[in-house]
N, C-alpha and C. Protein backbone atom coordinates (compact mmCIF):
# COMPACT_ATOMS: atom_id res chain seq x y z
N UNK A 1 0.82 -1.18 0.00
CA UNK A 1 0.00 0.00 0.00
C UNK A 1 0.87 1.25 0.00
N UNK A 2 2.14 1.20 0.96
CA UNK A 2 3.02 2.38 1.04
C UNK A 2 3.42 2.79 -0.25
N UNK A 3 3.66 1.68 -0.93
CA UNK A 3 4.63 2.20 -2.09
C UNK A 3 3.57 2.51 -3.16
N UNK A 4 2.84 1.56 -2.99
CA UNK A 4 1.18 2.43 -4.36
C UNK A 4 1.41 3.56 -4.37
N UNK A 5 0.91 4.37 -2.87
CA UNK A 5 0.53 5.36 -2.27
C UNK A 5 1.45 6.35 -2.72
N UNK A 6 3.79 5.99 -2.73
CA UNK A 6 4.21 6.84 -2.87
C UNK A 6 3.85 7.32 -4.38
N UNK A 7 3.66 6.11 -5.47
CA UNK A 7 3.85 6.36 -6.55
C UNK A 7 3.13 7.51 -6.87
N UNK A 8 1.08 7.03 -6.18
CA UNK A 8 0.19 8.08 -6.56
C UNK A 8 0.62 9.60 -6.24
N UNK A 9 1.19 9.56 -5.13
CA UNK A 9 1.21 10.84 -4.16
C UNK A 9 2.33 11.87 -4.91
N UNK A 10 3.09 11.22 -5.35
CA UNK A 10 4.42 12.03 -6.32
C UNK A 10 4.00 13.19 -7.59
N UNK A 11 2.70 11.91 -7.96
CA UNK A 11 2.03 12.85 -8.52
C UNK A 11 1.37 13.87 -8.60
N UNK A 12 1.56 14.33 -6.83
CA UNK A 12 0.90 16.10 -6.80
C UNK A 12 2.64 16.67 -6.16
N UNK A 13 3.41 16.08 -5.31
CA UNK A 13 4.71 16.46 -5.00
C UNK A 13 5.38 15.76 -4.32
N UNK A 14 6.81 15.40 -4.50
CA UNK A 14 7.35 15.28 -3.80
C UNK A 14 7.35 15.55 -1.91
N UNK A 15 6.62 16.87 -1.38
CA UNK A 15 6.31 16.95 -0.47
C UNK A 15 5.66 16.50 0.32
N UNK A 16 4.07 15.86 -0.30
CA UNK A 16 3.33 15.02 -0.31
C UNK A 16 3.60 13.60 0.66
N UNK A 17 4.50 12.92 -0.69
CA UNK A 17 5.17 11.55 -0.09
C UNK A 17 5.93 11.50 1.14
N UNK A 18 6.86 12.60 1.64
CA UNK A 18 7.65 13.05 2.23
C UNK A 18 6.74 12.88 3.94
N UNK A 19 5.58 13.70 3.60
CA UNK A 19 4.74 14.10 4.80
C UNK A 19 3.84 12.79 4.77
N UNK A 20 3.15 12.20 4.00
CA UNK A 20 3.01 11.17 4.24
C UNK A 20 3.70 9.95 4.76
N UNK A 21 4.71 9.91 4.36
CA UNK A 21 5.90 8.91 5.04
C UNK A 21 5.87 9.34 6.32
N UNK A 22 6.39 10.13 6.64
CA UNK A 22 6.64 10.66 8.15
C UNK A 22 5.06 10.15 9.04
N UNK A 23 3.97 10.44 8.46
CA UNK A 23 2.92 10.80 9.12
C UNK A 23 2.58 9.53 9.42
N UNK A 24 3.03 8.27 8.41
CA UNK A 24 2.78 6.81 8.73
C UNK A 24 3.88 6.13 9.26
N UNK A 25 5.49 6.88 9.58
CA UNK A 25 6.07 6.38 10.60
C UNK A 25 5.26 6.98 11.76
N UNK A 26 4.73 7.52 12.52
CA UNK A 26 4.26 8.22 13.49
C UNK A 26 3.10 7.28 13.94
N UNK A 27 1.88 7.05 12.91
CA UNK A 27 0.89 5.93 13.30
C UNK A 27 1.22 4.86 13.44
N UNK A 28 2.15 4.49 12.79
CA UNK A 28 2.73 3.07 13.50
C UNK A 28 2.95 2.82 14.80
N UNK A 29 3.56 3.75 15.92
CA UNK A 29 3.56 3.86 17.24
C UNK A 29 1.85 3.47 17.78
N UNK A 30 0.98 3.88 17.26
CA UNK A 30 -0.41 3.54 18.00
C UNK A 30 -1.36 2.39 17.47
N UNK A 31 -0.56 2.13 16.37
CA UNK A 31 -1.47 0.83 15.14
C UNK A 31 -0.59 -0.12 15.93
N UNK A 32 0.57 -0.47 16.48
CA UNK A 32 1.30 -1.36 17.05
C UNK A 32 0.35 -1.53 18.30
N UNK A 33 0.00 -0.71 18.62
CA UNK A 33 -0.50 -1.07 20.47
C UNK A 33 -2.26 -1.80 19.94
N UNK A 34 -3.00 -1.43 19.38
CA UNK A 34 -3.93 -2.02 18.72
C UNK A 34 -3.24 -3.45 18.20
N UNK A 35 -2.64 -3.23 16.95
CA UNK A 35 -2.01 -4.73 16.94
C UNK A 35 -1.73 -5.85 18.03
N UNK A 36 -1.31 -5.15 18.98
CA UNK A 36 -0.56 -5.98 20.01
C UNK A 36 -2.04 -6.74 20.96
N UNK A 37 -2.93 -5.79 21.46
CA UNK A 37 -4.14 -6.08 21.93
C UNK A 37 -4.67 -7.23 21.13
N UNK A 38 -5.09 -7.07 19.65
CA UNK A 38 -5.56 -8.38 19.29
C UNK A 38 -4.76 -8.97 18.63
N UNK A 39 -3.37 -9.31 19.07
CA UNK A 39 -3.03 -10.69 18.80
C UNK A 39 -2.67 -11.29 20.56
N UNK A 40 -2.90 -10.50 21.51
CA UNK A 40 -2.95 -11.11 22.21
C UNK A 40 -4.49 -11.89 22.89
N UNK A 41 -5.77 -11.16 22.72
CA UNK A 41 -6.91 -11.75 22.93
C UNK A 41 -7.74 -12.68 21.87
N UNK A 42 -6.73 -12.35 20.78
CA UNK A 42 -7.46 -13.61 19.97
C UNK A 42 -7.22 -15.10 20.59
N UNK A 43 -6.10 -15.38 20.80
CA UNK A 43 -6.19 -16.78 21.66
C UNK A 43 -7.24 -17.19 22.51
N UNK A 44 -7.34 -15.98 23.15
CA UNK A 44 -8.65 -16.14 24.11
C UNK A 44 -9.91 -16.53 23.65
N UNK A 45 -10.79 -15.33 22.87
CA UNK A 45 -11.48 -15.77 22.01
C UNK A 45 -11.33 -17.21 21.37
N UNK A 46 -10.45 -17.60 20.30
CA UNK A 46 -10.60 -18.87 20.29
C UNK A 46 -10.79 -19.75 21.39
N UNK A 47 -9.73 -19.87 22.23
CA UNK A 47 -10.23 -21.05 22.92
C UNK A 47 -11.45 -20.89 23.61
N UNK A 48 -12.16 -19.86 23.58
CA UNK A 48 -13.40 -19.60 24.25
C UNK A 48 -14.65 -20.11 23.15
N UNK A 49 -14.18 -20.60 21.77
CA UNK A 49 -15.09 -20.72 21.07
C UNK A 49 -15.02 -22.25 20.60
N UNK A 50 -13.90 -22.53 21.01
CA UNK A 50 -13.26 -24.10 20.94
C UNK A 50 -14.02 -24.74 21.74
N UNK A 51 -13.92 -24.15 22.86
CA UNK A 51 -15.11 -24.78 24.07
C UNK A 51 -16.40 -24.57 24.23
N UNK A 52 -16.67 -23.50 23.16
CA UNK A 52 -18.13 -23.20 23.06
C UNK A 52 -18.59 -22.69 23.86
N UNK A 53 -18.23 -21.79 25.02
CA UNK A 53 -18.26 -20.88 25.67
C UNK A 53 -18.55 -19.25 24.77
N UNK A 54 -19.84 -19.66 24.82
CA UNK A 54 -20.59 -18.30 24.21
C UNK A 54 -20.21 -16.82 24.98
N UNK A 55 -20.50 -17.27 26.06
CA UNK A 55 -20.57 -16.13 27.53
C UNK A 55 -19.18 -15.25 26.98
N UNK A 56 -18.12 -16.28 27.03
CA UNK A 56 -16.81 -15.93 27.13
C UNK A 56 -16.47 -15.24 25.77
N UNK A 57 -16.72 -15.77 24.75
CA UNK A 57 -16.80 -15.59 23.57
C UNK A 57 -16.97 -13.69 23.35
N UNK A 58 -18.52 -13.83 23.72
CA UNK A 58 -18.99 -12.38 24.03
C UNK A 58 -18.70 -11.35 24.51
N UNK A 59 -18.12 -11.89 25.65
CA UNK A 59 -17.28 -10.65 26.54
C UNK A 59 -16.09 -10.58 25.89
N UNK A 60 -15.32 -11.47 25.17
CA UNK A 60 -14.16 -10.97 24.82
C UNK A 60 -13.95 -9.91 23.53
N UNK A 61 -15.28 -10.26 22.93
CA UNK A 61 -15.05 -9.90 21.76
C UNK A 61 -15.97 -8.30 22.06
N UNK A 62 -16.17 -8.07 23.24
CA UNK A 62 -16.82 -6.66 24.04
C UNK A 62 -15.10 -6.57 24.03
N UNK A 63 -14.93 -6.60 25.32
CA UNK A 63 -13.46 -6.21 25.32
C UNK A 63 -12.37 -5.61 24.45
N UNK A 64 -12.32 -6.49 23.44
CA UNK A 64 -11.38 -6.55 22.21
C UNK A 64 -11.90 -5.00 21.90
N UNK A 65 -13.17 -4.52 21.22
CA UNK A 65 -13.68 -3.65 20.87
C UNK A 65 -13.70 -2.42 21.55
N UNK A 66 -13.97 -2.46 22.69
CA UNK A 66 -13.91 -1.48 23.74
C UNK A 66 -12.33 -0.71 23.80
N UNK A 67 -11.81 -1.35 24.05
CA UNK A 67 -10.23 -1.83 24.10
C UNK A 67 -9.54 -1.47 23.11
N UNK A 68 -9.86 -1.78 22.31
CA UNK A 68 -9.11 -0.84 20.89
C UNK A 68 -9.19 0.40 20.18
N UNK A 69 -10.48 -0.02 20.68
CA UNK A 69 -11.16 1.89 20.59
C UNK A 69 -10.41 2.66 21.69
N UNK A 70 -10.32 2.60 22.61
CA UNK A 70 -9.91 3.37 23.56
C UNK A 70 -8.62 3.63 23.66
N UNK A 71 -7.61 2.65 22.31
CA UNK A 71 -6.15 2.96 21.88
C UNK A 71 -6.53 3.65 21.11
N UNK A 72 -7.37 3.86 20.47
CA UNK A 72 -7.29 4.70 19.21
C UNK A 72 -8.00 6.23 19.54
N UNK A 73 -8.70 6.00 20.45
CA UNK A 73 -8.95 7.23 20.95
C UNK A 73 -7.88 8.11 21.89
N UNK A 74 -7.18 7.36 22.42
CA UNK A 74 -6.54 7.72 23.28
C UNK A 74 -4.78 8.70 22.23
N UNK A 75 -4.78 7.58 20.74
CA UNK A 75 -3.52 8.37 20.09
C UNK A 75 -4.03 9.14 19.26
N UNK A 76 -5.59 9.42 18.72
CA UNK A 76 -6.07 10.59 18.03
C UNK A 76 -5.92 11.34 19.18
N UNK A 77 -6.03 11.38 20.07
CA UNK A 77 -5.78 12.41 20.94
C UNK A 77 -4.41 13.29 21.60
N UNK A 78 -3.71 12.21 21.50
CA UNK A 78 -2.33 12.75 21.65
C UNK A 78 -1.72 13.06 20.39
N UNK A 79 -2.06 12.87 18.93
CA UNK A 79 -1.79 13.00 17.75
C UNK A 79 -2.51 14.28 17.48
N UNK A 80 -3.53 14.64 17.83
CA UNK A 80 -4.06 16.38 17.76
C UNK A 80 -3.42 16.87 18.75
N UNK A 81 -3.19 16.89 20.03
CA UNK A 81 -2.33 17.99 21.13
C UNK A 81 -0.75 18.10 20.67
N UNK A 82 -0.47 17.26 19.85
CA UNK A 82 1.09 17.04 19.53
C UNK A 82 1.09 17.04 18.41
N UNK A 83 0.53 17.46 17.41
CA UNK A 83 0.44 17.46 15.73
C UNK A 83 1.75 18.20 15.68
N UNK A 84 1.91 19.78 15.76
CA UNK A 84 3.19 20.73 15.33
C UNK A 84 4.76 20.33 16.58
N UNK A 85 4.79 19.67 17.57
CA UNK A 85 5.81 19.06 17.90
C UNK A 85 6.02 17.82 17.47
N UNK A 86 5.61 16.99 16.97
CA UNK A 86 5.50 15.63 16.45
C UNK A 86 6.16 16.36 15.02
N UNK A 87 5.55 17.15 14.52
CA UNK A 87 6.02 17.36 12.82
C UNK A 87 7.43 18.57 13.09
N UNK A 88 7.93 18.94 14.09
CA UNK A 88 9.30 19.41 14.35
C UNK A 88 10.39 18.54 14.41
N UNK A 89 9.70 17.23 15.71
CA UNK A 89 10.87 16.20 15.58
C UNK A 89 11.72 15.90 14.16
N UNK A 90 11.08 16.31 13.16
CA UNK A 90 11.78 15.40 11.83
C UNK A 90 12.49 16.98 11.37
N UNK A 91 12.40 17.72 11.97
CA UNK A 91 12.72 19.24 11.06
C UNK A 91 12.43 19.51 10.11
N UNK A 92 10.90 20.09 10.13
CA UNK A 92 9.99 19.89 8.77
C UNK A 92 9.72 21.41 9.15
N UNK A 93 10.26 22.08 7.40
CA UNK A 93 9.85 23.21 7.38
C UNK A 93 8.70 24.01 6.17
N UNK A 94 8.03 24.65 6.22
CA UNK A 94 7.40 25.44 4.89
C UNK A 94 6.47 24.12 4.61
N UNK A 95 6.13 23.48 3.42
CA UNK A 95 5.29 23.63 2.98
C UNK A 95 4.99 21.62 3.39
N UNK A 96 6.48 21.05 3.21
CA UNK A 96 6.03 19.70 4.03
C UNK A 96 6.01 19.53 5.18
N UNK A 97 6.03 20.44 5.93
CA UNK A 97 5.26 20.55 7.69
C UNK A 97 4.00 20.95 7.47
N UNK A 98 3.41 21.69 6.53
CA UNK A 98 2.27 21.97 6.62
C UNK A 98 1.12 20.55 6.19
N UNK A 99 2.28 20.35 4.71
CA UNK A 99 1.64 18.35 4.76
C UNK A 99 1.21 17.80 5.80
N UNK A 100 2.23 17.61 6.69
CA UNK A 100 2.76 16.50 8.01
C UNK A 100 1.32 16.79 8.74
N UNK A 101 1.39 18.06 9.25
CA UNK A 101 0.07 19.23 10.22
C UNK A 101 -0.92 18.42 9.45
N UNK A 102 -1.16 19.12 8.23
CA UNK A 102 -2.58 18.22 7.71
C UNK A 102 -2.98 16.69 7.85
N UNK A 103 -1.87 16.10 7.58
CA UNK A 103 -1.87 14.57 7.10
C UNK A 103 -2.46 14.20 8.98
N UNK A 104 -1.82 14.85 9.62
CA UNK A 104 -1.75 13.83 11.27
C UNK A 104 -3.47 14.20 11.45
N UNK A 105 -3.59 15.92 11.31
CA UNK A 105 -5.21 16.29 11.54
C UNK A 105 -6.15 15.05 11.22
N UNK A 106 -6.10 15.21 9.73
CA UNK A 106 -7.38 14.38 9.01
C UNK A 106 -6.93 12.95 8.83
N UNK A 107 -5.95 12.23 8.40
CA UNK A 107 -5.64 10.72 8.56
C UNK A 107 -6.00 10.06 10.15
N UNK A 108 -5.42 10.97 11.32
CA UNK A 108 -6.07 10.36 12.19
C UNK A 108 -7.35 9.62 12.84
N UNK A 109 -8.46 11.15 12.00
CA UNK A 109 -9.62 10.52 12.50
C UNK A 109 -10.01 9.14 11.92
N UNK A 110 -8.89 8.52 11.06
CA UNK A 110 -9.39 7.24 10.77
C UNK A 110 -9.01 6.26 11.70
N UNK A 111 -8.58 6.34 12.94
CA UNK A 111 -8.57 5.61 14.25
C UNK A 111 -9.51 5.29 14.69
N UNK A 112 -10.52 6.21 14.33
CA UNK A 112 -11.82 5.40 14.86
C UNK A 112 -12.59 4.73 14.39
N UNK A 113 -12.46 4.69 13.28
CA UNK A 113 -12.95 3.67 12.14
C UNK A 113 -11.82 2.53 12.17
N UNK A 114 -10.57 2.53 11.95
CA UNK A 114 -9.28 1.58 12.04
C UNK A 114 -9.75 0.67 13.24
N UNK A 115 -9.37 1.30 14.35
CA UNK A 115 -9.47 0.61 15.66
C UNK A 115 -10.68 -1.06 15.69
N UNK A 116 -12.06 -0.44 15.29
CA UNK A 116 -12.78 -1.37 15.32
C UNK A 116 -12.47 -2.54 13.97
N UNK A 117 -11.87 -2.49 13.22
CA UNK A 117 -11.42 -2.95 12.01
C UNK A 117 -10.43 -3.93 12.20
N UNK A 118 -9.66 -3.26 12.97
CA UNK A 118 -8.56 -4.37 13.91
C UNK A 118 -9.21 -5.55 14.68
N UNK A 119 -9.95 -5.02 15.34
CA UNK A 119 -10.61 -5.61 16.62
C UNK A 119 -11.54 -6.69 15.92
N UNK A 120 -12.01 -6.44 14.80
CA UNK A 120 -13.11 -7.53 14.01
C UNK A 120 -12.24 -8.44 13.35
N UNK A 121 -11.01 -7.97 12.63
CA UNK A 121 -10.00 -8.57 12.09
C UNK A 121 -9.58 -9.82 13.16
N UNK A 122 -9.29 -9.59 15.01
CA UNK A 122 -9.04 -10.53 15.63
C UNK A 122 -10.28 -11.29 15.76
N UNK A 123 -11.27 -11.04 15.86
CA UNK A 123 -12.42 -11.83 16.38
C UNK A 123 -12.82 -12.79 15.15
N UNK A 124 -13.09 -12.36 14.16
CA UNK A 124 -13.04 -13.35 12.69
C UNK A 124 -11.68 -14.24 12.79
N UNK A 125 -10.58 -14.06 12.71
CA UNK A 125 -9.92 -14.85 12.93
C UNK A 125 -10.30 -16.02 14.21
N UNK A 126 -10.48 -15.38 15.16
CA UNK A 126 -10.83 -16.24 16.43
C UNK A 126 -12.44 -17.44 16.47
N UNK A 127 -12.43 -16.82 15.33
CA UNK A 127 -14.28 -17.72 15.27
C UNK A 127 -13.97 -18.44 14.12
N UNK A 128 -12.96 -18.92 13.50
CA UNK A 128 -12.81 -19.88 12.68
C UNK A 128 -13.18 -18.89 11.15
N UNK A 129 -13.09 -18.13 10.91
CA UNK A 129 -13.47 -16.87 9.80
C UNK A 129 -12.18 -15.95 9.14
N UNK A 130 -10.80 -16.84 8.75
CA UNK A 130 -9.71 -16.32 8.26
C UNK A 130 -10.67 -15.46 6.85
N UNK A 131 -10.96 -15.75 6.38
CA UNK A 131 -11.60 -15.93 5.20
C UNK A 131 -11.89 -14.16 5.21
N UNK A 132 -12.77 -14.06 6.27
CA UNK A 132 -13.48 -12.10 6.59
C UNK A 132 -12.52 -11.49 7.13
N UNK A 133 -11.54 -12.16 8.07
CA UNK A 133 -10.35 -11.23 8.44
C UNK A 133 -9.69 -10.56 7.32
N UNK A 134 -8.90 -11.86 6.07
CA UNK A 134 -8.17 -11.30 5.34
C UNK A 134 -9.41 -10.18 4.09
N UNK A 135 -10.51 -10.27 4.28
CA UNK A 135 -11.11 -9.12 3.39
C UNK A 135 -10.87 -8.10 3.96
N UNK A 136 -11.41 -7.98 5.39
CA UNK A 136 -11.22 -7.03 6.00
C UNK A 136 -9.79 -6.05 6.13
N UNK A 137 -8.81 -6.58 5.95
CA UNK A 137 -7.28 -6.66 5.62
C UNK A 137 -7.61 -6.26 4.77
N UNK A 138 -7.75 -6.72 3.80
CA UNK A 138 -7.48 -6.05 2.25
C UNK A 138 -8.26 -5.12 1.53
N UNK A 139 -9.57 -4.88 2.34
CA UNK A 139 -10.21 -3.72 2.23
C UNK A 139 -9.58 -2.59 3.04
N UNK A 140 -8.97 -2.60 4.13
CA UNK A 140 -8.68 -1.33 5.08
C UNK A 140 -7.05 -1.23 4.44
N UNK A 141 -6.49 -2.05 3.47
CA UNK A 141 -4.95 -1.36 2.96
C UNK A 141 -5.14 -1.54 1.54
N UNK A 142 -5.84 -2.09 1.13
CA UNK A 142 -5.65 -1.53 -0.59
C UNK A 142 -7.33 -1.42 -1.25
N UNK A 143 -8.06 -2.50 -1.34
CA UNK A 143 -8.67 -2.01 -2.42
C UNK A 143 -9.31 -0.98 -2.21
N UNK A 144 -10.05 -0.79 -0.83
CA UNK A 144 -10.49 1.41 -1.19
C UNK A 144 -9.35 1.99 -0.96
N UNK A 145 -8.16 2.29 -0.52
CA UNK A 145 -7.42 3.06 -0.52
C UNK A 145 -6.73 3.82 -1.73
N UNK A 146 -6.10 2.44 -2.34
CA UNK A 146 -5.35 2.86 -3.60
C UNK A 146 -6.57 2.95 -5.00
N UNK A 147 -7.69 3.19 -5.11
CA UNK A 147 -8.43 4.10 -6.29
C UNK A 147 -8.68 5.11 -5.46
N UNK A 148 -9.37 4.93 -4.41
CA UNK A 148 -9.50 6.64 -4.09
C UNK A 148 -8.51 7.47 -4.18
N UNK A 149 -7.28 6.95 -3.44
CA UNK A 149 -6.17 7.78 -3.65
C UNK A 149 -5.95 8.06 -5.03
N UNK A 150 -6.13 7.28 -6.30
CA UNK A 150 -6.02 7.62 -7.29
C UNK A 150 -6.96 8.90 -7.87
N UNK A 151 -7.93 8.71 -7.60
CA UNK A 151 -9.36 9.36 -7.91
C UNK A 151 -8.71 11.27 -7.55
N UNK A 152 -8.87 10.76 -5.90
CA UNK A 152 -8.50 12.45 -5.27
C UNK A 152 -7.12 13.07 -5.78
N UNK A 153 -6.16 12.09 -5.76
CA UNK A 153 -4.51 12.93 -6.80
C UNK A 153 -5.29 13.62 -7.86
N UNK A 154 -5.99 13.31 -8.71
CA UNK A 154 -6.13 13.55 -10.15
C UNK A 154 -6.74 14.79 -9.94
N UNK A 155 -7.89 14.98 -8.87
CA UNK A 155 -9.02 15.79 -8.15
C UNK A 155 -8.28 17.20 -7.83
N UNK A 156 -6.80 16.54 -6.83
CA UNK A 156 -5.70 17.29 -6.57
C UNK A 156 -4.98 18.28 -7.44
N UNK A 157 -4.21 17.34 -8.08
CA UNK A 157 -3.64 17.97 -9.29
C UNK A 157 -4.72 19.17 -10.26
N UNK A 158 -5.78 18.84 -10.61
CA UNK A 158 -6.44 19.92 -11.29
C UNK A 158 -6.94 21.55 -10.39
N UNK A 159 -7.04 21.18 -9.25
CA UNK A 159 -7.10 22.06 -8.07
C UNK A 159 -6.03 22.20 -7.02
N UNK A 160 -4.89 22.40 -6.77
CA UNK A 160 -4.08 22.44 -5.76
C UNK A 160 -4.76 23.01 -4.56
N UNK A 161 -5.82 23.54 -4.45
CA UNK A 161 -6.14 24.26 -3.29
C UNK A 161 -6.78 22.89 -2.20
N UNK A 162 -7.32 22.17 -3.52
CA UNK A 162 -8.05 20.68 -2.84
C UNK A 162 -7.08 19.61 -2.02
N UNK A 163 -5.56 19.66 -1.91
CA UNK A 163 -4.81 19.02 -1.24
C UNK A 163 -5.29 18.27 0.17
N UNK A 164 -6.12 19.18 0.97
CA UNK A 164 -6.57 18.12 2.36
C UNK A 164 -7.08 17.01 1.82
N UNK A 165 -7.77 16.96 0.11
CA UNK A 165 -8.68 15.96 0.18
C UNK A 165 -7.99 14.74 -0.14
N UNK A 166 -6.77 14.67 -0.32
CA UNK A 166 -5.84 13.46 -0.48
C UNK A 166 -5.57 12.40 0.95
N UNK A 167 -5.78 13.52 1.91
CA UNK A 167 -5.35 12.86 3.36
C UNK A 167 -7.13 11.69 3.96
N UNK A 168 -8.21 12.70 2.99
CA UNK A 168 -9.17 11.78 3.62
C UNK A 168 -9.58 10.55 2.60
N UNK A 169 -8.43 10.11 2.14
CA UNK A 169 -8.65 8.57 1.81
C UNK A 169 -8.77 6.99 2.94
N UNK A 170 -8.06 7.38 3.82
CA UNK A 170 -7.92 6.98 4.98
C UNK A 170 -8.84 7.26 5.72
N UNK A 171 -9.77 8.03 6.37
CA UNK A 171 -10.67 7.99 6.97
C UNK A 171 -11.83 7.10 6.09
N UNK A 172 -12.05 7.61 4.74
CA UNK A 172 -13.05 7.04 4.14
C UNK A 172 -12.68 5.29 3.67
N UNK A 173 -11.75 4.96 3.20
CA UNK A 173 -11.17 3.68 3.10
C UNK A 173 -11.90 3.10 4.66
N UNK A 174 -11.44 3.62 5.94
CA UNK A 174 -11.68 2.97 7.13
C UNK A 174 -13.01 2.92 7.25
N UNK A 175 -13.98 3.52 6.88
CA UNK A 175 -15.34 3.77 7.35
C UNK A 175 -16.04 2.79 6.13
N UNK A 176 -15.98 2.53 4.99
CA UNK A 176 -16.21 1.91 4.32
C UNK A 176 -15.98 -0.16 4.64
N UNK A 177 -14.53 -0.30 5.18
CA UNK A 177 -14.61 -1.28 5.67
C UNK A 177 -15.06 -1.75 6.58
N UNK A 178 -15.34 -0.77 8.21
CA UNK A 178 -16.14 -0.97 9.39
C UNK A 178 -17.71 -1.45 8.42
N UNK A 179 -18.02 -0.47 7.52
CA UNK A 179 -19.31 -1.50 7.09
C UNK A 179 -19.43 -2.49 6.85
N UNK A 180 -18.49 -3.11 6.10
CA UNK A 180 -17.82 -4.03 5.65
C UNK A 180 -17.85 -5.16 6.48
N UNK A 181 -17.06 -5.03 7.58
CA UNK A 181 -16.91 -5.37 8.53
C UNK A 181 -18.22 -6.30 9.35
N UNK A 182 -19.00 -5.24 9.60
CA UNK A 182 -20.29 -5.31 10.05
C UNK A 182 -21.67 -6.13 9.61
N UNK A 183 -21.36 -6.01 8.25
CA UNK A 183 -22.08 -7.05 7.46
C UNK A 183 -21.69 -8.27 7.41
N UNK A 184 -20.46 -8.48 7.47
CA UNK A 184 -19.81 -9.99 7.87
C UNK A 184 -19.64 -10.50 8.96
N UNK A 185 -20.25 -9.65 9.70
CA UNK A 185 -20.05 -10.38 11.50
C UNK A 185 -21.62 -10.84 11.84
N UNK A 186 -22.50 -10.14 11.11
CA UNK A 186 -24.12 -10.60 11.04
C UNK A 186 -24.32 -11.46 10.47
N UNK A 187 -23.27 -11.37 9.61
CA UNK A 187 -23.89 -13.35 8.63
C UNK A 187 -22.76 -14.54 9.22
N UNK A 188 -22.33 -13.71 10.68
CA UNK A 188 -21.45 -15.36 11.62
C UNK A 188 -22.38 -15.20 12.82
């Protein structure tokens, strides 16, 4: 997806890719702690479903959800109070700090759409459902990402003023798969 992304993104600037890179070394720090949550309660879940322990099943997969949200709420939050010191650490000046500023603003709010995406990603796995995990996977990193991103560059490029609208591929990619998501957890 990174490298799709740099190819599309080059195509409005170099600056672009630059601030994007940075902005997805940065989410990696809070997509790791989500990561880490469900690969550690998926075990649970399974063996809670191995044994057919509904009860358990339920609450975990409350948990999982609750729980991930509340990582993701917790680094959209420190990712808006820390947007312009976060985009200093790298010594970002003029016009790809202003990227970086944008990219952390509006890419973030896709934490809250991400978060639960993760969290369904472990629980499908855990219910015998590799099958909806890896859609879910491959809906939240490429197939809406890389056309929209294509779509909005092009959108971009004919308007430079339209640049934020490159960063909300990621929110919308995420919100699209939580549906996604959602429809495949009603038909388990």
């Amino acid at each position: 997806m990174t490298y799709a992304l740099n190819i599309i993104f080059v195509g409005i600037s170099e600056s672009v890719v630059t601030a994007y890179g940075l902005y997805y070394k940065i989410q990696q720090f809070i997509l790791f702690a989500a990561f880490g949550l469900r690969d550690t309660i998926t075990p649970i879940i399974s063996f809670s479903h191995g044994m057919r322990n509904t009860t358990r099943v339920r609450q975990g997969i409350k948990y999982v959800m609750l729980y991930t949200l509340a990582i993701m709420v917790l680094g959209l939050t420190i990712l808006e109070i820390g947007t312009i010191p976060l985009s200093q650490v790298f010594g970002l000046s003029g016009e790809t700090q202003d990227l970086c500023i944008q990219a952390i603003h509006i890419v973030s709010i896709s934490f809250l759409f991400g978060g639960p995406n993760i969290a369904f990603q472990c629980v499908f796995q855990a219910l015998d459902s590799g099958l909806e995990s890896l859609i879910i996977s491959v809906c939240r990193q490429f197939l809406f990402v890389i056309p929209i991103a294509w779509i909005f560059t092009h959108i971009v490029i004919a308007n430079p003023q339209a640049i934020p609208l490159i960063w909300t591929v990621f929110p919308i990619a995420e919100f699209i798969t939580l549906g996604i998501a959602f429809v495949l957890m009603k038909r388990k």
